[in-house]
PDB file of N, CA and C in Angstrom:
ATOM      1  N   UNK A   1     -24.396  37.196 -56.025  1.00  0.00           N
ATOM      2  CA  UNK A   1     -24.056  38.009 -54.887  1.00  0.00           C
ATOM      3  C   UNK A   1     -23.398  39.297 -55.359  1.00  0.00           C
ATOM      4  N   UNK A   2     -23.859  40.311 -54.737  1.00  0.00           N
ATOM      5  CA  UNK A   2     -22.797  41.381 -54.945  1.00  0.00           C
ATOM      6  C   UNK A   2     -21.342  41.647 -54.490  1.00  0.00           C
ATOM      7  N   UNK A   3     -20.993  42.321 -54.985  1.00  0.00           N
ATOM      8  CA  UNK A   3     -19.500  42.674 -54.547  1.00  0.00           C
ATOM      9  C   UNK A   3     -19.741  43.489 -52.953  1.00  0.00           C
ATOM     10  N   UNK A   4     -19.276  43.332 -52.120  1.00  0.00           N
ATOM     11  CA  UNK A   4     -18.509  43.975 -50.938  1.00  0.00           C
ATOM     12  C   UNK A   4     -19.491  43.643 -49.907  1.00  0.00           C
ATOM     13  N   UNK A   5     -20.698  42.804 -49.890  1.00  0.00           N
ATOM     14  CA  UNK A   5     -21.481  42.104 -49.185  1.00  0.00           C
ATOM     15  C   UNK A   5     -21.014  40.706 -48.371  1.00  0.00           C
ATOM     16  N   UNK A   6     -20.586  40.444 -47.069  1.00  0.00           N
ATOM     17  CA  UNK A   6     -20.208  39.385 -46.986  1.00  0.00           C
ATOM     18  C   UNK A   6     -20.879  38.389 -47.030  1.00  0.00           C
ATOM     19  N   UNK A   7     -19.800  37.224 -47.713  1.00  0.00           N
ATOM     20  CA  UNK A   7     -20.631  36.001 -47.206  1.00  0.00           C
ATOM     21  C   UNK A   7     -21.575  35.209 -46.460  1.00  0.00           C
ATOM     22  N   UNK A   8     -21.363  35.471 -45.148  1.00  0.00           N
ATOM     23  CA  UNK A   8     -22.494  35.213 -43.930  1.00  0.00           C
ATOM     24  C   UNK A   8     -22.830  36.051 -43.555  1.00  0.00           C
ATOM     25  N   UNK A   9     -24.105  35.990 -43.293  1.00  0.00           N
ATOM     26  CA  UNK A   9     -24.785  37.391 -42.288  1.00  0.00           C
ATOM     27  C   UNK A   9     -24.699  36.772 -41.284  1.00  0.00           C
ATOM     28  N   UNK A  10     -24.106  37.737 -40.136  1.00  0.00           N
ATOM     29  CA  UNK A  10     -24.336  37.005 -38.735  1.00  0.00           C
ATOM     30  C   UNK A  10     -25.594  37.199 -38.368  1.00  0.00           C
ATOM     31  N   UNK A  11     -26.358  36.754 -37.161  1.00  0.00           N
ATOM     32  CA  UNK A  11     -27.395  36.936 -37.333  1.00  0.00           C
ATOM     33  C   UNK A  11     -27.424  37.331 -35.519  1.00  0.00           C
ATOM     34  N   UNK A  12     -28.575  37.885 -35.849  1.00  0.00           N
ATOM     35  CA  UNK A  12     -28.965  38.444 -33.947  1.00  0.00           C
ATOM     36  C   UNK A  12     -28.732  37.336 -33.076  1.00  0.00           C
ATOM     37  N   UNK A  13     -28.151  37.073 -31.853  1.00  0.00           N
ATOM     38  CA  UNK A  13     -28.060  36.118 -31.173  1.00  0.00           C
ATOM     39  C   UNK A  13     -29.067  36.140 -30.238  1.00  0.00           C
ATOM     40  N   UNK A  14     -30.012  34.863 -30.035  1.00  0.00           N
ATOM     41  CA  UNK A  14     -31.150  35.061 -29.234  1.00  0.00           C
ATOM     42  C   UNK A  14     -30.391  34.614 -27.479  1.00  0.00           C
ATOM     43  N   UNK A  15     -31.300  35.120 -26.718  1.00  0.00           N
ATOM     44  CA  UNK A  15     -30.965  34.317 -25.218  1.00  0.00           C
ATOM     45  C   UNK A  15     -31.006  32.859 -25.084  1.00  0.00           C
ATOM     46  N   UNK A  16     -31.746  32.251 -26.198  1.00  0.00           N
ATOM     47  CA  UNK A  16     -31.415  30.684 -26.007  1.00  0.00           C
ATOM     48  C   UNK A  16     -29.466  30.586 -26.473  1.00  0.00           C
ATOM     49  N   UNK A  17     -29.688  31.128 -27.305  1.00  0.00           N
ATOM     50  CA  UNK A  17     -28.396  30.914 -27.946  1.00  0.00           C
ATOM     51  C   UNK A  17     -27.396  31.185 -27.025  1.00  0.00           C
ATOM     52  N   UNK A  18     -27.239  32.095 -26.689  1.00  0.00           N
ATOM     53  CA  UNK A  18     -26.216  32.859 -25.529  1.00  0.00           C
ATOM     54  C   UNK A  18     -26.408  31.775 -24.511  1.00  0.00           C
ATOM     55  N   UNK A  19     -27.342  31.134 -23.627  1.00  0.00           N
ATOM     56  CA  UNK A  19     -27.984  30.227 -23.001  1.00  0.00           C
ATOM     57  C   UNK A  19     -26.613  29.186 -23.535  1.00  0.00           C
ATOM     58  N   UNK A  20     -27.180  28.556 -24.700  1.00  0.00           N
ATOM     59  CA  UNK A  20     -26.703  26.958 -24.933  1.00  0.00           C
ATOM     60  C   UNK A  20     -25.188  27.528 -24.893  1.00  0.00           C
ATOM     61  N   UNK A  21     -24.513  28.372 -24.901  1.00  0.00           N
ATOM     62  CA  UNK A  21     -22.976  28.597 -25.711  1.00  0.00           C
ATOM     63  C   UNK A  21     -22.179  28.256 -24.045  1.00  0.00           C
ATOM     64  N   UNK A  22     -22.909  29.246 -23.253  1.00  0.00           N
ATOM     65  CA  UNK A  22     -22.505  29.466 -22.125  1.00  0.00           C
ATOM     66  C   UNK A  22     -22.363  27.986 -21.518  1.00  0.00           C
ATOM     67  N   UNK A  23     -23.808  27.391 -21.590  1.00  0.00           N
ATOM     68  CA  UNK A  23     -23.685  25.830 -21.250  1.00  0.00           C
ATOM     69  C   UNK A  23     -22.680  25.163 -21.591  1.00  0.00           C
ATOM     70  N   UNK A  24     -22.129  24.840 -22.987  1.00  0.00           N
ATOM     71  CA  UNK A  24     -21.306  24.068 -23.623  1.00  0.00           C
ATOM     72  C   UNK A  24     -20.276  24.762 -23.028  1.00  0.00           C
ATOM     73  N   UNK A  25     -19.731  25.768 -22.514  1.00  0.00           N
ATOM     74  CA  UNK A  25     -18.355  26.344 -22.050  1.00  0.00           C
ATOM     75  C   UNK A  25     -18.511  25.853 -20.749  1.00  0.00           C
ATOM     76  N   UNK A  26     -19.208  25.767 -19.702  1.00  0.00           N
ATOM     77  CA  UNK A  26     -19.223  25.283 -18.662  1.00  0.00           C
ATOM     78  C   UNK A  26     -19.111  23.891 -18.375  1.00  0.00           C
ATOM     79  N   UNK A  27     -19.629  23.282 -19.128  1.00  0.00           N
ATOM     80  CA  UNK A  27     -19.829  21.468 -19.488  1.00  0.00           C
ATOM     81  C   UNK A  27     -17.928  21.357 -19.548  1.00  0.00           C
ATOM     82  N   UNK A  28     -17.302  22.769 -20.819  1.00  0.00           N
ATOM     83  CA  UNK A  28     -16.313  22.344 -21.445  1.00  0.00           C
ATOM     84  C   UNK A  28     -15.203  22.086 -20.149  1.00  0.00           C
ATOM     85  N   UNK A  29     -15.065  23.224 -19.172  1.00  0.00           N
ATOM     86  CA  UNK A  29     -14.745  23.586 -17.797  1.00  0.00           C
ATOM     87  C   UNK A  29     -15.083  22.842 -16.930  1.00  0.00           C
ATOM     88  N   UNK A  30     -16.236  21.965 -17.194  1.00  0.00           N
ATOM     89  CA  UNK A  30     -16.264  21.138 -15.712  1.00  0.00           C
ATOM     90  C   UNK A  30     -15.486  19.637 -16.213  1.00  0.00           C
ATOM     91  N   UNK A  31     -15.233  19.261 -17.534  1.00  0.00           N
ATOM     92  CA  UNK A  31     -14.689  18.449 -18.157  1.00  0.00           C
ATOM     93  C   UNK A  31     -13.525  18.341 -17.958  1.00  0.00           C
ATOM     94  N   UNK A  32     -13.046  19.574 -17.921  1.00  0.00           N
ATOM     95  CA  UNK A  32     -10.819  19.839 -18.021  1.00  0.00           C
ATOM     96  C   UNK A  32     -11.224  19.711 -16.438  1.00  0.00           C
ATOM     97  N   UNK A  33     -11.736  20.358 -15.742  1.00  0.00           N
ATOM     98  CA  UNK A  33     -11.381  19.958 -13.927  1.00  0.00           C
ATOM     99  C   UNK A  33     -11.364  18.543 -13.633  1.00  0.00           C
ATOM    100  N   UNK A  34     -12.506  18.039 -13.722  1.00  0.00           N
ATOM    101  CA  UNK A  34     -12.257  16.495 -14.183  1.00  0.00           C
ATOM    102  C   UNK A  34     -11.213  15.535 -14.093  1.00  0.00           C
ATOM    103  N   UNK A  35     -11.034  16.086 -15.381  1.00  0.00           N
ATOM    104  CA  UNK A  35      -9.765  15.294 -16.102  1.00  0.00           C
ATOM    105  C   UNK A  35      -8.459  15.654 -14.774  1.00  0.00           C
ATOM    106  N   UNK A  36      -8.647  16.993 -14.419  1.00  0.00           N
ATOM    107  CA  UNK A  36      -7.042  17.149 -13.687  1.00  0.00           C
ATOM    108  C   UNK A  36      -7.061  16.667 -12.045  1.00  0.00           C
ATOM    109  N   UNK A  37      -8.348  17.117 -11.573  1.00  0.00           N
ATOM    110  CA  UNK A  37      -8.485  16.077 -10.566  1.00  0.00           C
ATOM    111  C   UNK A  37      -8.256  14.648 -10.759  1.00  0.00           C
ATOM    112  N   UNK A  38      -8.506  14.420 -11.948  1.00  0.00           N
ATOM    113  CA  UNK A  38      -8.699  12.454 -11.925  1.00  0.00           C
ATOM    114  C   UNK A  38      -7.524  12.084 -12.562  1.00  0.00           C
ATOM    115  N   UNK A  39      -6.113  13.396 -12.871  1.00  0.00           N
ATOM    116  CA  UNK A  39      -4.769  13.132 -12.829  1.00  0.00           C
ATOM    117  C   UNK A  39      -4.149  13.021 -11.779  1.00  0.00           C
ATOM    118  N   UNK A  40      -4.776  13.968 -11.251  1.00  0.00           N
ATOM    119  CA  UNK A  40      -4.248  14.832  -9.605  1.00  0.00           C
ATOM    120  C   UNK A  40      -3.799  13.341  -8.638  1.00  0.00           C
ATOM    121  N   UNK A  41      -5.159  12.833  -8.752  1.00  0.00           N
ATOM    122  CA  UNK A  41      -5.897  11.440  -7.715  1.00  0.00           C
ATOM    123  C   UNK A  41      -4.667  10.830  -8.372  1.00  0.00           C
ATOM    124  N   UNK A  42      -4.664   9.927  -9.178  1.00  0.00           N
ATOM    125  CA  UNK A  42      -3.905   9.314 -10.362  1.00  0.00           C
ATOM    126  C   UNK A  42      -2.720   9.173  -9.642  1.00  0.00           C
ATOM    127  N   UNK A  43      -1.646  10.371  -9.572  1.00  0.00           N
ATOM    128  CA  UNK A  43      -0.387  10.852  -9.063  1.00  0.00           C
ATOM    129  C   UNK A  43      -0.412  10.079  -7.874  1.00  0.00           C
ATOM    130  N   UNK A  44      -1.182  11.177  -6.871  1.00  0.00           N
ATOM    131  CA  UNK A  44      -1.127  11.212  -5.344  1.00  0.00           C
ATOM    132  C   UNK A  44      -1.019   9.298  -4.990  1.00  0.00           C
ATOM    133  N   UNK A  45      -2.123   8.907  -5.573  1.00  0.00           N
ATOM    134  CA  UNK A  45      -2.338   7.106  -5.791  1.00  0.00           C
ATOM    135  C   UNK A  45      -0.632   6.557  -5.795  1.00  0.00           C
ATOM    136  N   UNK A  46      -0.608   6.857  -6.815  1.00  0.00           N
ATOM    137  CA  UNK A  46       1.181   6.381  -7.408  1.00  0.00           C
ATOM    138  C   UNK A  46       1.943   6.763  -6.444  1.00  0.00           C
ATOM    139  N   UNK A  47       1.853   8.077  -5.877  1.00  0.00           N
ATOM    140  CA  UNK A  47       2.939   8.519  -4.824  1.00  0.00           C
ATOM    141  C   UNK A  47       2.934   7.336  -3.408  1.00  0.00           C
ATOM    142  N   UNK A  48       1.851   7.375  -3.175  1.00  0.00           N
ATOM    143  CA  UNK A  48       1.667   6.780  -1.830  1.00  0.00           C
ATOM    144  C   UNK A  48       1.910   5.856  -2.137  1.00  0.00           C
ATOM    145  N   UNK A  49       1.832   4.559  -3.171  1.00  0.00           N
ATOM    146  CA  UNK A  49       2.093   3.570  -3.531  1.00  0.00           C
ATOM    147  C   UNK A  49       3.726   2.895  -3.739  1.00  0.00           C
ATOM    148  N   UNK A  50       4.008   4.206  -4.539  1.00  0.00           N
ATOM    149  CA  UNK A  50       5.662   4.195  -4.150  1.00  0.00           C
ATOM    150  C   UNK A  50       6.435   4.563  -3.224  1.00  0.00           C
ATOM    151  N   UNK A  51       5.944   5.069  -1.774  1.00  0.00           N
ATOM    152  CA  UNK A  51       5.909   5.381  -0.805  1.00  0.00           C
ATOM    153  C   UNK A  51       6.226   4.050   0.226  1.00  0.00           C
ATOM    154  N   UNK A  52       5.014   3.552  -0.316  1.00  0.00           N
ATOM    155  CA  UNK A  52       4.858   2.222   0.597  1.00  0.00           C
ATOM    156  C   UNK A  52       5.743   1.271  -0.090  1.00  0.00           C
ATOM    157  N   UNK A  53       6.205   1.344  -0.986  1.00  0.00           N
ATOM    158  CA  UNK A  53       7.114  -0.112  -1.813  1.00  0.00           C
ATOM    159  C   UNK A  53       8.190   0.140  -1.113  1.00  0.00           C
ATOM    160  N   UNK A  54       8.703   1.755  -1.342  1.00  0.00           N
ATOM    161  CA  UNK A  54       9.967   2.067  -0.873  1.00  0.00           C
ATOM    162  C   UNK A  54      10.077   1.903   1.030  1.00  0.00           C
ATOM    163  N   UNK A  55       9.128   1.822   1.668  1.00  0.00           N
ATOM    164  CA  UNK A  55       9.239   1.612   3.337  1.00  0.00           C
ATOM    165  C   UNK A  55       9.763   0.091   3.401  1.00  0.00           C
ATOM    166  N   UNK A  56       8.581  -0.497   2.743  1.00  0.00           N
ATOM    167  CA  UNK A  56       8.993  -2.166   2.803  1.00  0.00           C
ATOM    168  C   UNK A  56      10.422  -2.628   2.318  1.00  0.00           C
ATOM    169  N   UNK A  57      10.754  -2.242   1.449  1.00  0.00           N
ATOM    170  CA  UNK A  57      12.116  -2.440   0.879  1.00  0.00           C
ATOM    171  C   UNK A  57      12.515  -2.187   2.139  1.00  0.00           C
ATOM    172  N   UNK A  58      12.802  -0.971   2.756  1.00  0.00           N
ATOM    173  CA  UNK A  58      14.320  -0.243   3.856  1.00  0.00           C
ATOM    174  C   UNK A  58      13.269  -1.577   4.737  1.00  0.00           C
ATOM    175  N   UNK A  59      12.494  -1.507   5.297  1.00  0.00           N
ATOM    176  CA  UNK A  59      12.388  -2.520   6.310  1.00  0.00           C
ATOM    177  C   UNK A  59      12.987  -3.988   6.035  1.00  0.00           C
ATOM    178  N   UNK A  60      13.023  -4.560   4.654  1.00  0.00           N
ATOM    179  CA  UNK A  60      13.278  -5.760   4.738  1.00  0.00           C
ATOM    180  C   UNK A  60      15.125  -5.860   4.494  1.00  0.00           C
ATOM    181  N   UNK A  61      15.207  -4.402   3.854  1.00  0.00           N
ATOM    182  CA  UNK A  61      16.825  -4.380   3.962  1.00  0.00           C
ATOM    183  C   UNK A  61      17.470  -4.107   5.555  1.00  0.00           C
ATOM    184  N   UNK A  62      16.773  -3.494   6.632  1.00  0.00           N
ATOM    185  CA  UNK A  62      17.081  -3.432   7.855  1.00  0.00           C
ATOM    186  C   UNK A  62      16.704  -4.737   8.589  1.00  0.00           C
ATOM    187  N   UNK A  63      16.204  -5.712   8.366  1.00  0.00           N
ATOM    188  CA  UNK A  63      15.921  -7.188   8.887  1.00  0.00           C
ATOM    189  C   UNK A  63      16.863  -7.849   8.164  1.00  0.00           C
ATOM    190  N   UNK A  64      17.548  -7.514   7.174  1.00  0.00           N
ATOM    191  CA  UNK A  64      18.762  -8.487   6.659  1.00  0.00           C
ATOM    192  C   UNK A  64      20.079  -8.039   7.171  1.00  0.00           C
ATOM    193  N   UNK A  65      19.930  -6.884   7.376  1.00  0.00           N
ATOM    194  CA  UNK A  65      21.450  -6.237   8.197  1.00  0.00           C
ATOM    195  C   UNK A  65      21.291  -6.894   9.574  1.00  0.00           C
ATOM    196  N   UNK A  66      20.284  -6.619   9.908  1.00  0.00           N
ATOM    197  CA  UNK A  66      20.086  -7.379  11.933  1.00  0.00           C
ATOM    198  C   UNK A  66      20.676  -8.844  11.687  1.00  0.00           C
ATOM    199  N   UNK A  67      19.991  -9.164  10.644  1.00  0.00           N
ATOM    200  CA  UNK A  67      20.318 -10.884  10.196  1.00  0.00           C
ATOM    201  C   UNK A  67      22.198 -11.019  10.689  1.00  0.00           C
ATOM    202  N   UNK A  68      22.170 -10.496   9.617  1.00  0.00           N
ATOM    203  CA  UNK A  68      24.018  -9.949   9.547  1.00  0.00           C
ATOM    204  C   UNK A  68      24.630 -10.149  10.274  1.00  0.00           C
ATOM    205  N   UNK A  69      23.869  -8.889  11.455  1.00  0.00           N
ATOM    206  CA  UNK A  69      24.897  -8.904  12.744  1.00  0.00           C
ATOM    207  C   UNK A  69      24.810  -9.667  13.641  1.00  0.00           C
ATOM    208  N   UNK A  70      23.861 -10.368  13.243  1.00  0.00           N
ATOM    209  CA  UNK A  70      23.414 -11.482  14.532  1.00  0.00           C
ATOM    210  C   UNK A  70      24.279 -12.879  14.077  1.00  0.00           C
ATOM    211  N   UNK A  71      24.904 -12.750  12.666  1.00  0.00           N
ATOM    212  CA  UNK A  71      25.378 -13.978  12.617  1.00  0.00           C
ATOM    213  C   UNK A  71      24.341 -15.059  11.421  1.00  0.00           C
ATOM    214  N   UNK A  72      23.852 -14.704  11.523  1.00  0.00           N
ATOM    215  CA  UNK A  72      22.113 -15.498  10.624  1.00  0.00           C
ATOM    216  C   UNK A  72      21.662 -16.296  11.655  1.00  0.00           C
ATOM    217  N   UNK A  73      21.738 -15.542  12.526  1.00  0.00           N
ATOM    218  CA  UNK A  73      20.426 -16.714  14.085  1.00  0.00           C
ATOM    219  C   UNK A  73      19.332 -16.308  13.966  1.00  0.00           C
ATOM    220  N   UNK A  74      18.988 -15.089  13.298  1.00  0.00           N
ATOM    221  CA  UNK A  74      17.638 -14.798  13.024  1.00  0.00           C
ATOM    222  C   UNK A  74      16.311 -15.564  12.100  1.00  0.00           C
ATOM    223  N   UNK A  75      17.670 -15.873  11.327  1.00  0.00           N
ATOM    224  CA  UNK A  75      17.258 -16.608   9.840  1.00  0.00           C
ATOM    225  C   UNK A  75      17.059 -18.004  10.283  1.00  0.00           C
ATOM    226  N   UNK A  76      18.391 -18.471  11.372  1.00  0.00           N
ATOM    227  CA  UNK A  76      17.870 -20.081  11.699  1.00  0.00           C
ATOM    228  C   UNK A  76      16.653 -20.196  12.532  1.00  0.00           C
ATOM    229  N   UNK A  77      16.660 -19.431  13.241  1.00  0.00           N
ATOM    230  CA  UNK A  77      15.740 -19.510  13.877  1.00  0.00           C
ATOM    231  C   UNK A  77      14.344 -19.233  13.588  1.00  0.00           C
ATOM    232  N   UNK A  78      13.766 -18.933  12.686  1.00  0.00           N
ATOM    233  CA  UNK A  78      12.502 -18.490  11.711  1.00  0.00           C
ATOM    234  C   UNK A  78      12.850 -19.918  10.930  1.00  0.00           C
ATOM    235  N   UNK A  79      13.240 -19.952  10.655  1.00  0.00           N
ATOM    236  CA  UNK A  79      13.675 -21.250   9.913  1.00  0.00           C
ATOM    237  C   UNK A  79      12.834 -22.731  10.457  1.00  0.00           C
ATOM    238  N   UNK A  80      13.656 -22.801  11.840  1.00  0.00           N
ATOM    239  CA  UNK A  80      13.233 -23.813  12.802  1.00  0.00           C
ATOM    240  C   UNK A  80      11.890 -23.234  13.005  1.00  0.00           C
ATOM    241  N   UNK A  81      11.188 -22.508  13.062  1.00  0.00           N
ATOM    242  CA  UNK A  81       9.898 -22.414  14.084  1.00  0.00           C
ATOM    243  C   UNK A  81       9.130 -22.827  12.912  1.00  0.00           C
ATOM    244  N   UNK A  82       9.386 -22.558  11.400  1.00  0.00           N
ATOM    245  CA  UNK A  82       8.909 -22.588  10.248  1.00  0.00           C
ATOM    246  C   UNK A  82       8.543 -24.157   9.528  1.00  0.00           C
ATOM    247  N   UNK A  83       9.913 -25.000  10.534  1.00  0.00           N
ATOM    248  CA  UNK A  83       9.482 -25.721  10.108  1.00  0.00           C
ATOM    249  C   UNK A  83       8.574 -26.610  11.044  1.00  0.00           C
ATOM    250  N   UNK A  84       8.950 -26.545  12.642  1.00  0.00           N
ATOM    251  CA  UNK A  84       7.930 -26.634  13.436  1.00  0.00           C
ATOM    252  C   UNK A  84       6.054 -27.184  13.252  1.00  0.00           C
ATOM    253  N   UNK A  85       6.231 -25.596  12.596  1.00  0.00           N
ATOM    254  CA  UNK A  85       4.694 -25.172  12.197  1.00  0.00           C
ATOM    255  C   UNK A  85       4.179 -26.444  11.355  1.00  0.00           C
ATOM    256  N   UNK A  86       5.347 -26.467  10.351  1.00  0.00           N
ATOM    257  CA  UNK A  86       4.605 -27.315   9.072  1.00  0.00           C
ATOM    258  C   UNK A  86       4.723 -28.622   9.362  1.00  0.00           C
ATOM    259  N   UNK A  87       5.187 -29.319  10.775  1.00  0.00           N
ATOM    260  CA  UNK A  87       5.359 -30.452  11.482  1.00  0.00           C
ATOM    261  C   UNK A  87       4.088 -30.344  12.544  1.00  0.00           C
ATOM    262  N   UNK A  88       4.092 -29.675  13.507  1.00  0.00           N
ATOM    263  CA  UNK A  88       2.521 -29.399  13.674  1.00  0.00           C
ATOM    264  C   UNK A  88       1.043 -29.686  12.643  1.00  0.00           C
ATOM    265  N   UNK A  89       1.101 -28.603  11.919  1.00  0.00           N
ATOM    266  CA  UNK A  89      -0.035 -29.572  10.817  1.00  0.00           C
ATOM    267  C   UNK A  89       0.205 -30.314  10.205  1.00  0.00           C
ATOM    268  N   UNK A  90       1.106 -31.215   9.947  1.00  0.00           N
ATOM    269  CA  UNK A  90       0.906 -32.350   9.712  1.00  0.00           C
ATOM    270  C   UNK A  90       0.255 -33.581  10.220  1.00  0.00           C
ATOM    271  N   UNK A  91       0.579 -33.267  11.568  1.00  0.00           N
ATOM    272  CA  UNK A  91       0.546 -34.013  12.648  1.00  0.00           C
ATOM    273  C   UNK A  91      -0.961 -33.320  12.929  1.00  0.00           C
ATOM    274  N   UNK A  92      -1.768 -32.603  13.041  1.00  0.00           N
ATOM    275  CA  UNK A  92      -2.966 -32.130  12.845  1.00  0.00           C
ATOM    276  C   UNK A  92      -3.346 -32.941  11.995  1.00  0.00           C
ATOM    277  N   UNK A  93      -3.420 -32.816  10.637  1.00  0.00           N
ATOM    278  CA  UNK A  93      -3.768 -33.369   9.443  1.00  0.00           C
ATOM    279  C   UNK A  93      -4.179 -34.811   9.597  1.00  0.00           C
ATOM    280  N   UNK A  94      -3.136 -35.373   9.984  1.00  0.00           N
ATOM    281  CA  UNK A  94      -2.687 -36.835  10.383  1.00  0.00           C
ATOM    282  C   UNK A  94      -4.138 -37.309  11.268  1.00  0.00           C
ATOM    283  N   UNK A  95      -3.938 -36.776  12.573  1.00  0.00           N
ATOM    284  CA  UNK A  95      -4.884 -37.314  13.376  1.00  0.00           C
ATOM    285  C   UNK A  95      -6.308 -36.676  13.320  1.00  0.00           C
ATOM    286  N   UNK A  96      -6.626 -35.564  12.499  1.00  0.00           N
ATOM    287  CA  UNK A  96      -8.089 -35.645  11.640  1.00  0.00           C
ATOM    288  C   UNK A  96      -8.265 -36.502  10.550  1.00  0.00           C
ATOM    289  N   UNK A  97      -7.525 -36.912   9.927  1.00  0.00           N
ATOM    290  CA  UNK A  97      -7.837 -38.251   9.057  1.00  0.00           C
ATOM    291  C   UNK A  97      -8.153 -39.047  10.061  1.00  0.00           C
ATOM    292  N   UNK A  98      -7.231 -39.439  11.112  1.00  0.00           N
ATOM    293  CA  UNK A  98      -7.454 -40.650  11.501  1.00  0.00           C
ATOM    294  C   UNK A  98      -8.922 -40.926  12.487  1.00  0.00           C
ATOM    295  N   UNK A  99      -9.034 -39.895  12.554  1.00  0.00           N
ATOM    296  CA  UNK A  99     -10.915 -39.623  13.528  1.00  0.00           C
ATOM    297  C   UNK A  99     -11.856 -39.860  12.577  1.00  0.00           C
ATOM    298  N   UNK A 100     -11.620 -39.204  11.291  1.00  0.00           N
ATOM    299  CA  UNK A 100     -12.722 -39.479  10.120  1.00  0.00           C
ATOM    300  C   UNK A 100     -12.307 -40.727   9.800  1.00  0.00           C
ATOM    301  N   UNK A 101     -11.399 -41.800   9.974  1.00  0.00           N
ATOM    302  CA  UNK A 101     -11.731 -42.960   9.800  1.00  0.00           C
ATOM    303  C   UNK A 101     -12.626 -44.158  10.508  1.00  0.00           C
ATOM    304  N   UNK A 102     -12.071 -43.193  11.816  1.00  0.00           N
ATOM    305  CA  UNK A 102     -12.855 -44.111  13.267  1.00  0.00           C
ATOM    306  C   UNK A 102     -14.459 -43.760  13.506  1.00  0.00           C
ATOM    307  N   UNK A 103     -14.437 -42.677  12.469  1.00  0.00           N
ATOM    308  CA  UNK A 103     -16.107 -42.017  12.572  1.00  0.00           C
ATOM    309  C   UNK A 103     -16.994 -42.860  11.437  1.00  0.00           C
ATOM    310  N   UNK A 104     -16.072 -43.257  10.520  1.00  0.00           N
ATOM    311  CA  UNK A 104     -16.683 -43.781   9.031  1.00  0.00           C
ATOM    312  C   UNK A 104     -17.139 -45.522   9.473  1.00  0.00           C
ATOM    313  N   UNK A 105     -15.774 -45.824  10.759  1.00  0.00           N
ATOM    314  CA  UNK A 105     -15.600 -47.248  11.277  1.00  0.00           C
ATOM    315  C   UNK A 105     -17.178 -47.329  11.817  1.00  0.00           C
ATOM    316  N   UNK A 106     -17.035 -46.487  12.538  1.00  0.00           N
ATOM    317  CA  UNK A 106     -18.245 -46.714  13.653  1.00  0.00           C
ATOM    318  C   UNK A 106     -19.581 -46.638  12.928  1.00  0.00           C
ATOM    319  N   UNK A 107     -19.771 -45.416  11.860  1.00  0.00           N
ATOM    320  CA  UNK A 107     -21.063 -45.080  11.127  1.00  0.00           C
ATOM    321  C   UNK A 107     -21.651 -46.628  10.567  1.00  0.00           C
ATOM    322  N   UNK A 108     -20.196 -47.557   9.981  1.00  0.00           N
ATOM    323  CA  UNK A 108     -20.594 -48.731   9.338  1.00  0.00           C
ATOM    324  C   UNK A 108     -20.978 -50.053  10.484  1.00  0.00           C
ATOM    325  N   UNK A 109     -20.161 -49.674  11.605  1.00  0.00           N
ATOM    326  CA  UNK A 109     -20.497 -51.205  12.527  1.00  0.00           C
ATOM    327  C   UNK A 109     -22.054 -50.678  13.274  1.00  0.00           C
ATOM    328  N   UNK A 110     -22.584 -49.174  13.255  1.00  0.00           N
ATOM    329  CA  UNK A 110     -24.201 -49.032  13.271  1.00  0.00           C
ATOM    330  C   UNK A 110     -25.432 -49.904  12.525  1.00  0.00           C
ATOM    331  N   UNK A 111     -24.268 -49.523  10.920  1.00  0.00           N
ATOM    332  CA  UNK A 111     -25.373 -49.660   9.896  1.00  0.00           C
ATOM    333  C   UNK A 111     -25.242 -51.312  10.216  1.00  0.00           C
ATOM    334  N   UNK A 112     -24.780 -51.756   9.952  1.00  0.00           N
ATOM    335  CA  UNK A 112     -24.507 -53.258  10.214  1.00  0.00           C
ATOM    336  C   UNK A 112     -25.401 -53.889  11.342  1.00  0.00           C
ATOM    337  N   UNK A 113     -25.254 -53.740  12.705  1.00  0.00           N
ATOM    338  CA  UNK A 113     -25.948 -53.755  13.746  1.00  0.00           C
ATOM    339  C   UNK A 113     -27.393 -53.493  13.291  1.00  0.00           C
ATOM    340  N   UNK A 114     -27.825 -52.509  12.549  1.00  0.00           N
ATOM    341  CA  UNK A 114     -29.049 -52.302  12.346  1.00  0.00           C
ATOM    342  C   UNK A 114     -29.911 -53.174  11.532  1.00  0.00           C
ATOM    343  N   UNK A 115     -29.128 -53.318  10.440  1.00  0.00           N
ATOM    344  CA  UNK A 115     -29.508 -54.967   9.648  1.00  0.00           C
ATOM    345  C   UNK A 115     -29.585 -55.970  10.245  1.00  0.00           C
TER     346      UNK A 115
END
């Protein structure tokens, strides 16, 4: 090589070229929007989320103050209906067994009869 010749020749840039460069910068740009929208979302998600944790909290801390002032009649009383409920289906439970027994009774004094 000679002296004061540079290293690379640049070379004419064709319209493909200019073409693909432009592409890859736009690709590069629609990539970073992307990304900051799909931070953006990300956030907003989290916000509303901690939004809603923090409502439920003050609501369940304002149902324990009512509790409070009421004495805890709120509490007995959820209590009692609570257990109610789970005395109810039992007693549900109970007498659907006892039909599927009288159904199983009967299916067999058929089969029997039929022999």
């Amino acid at each position: 090589m000679r002296e004061g010749t540079p290293r690379e020749v640049e070379r004419p840039r064709d319209r493909d070229t200019i073409r693909r460069e432009r592409a890859r910068g736009a690709a590069a740009a629609a990539a970073a929007a992307a990304a900051v929208t799909a931070t953006a979302t990300t956030a907003a998600v989290t916000a509303a989320e901690s939004s809603f944790e923090w409502l439920e909290e003050k609501e369940v801390e304002e149902e324990e103050e009512e509790e409070e002032e009421e004495g805890g009649e709120g509490r007995r009383m959820r209590m009692r209906m609570k257990e109610e409920e789970e005395e109810e289906e039992e007693e549900e439970e109970e007498e659907e067994e006892e039909e599927e027994e009288e159904e199983e009774e009967e299916e067999e004094e058929k089969k029997k009869t039929i022999r």
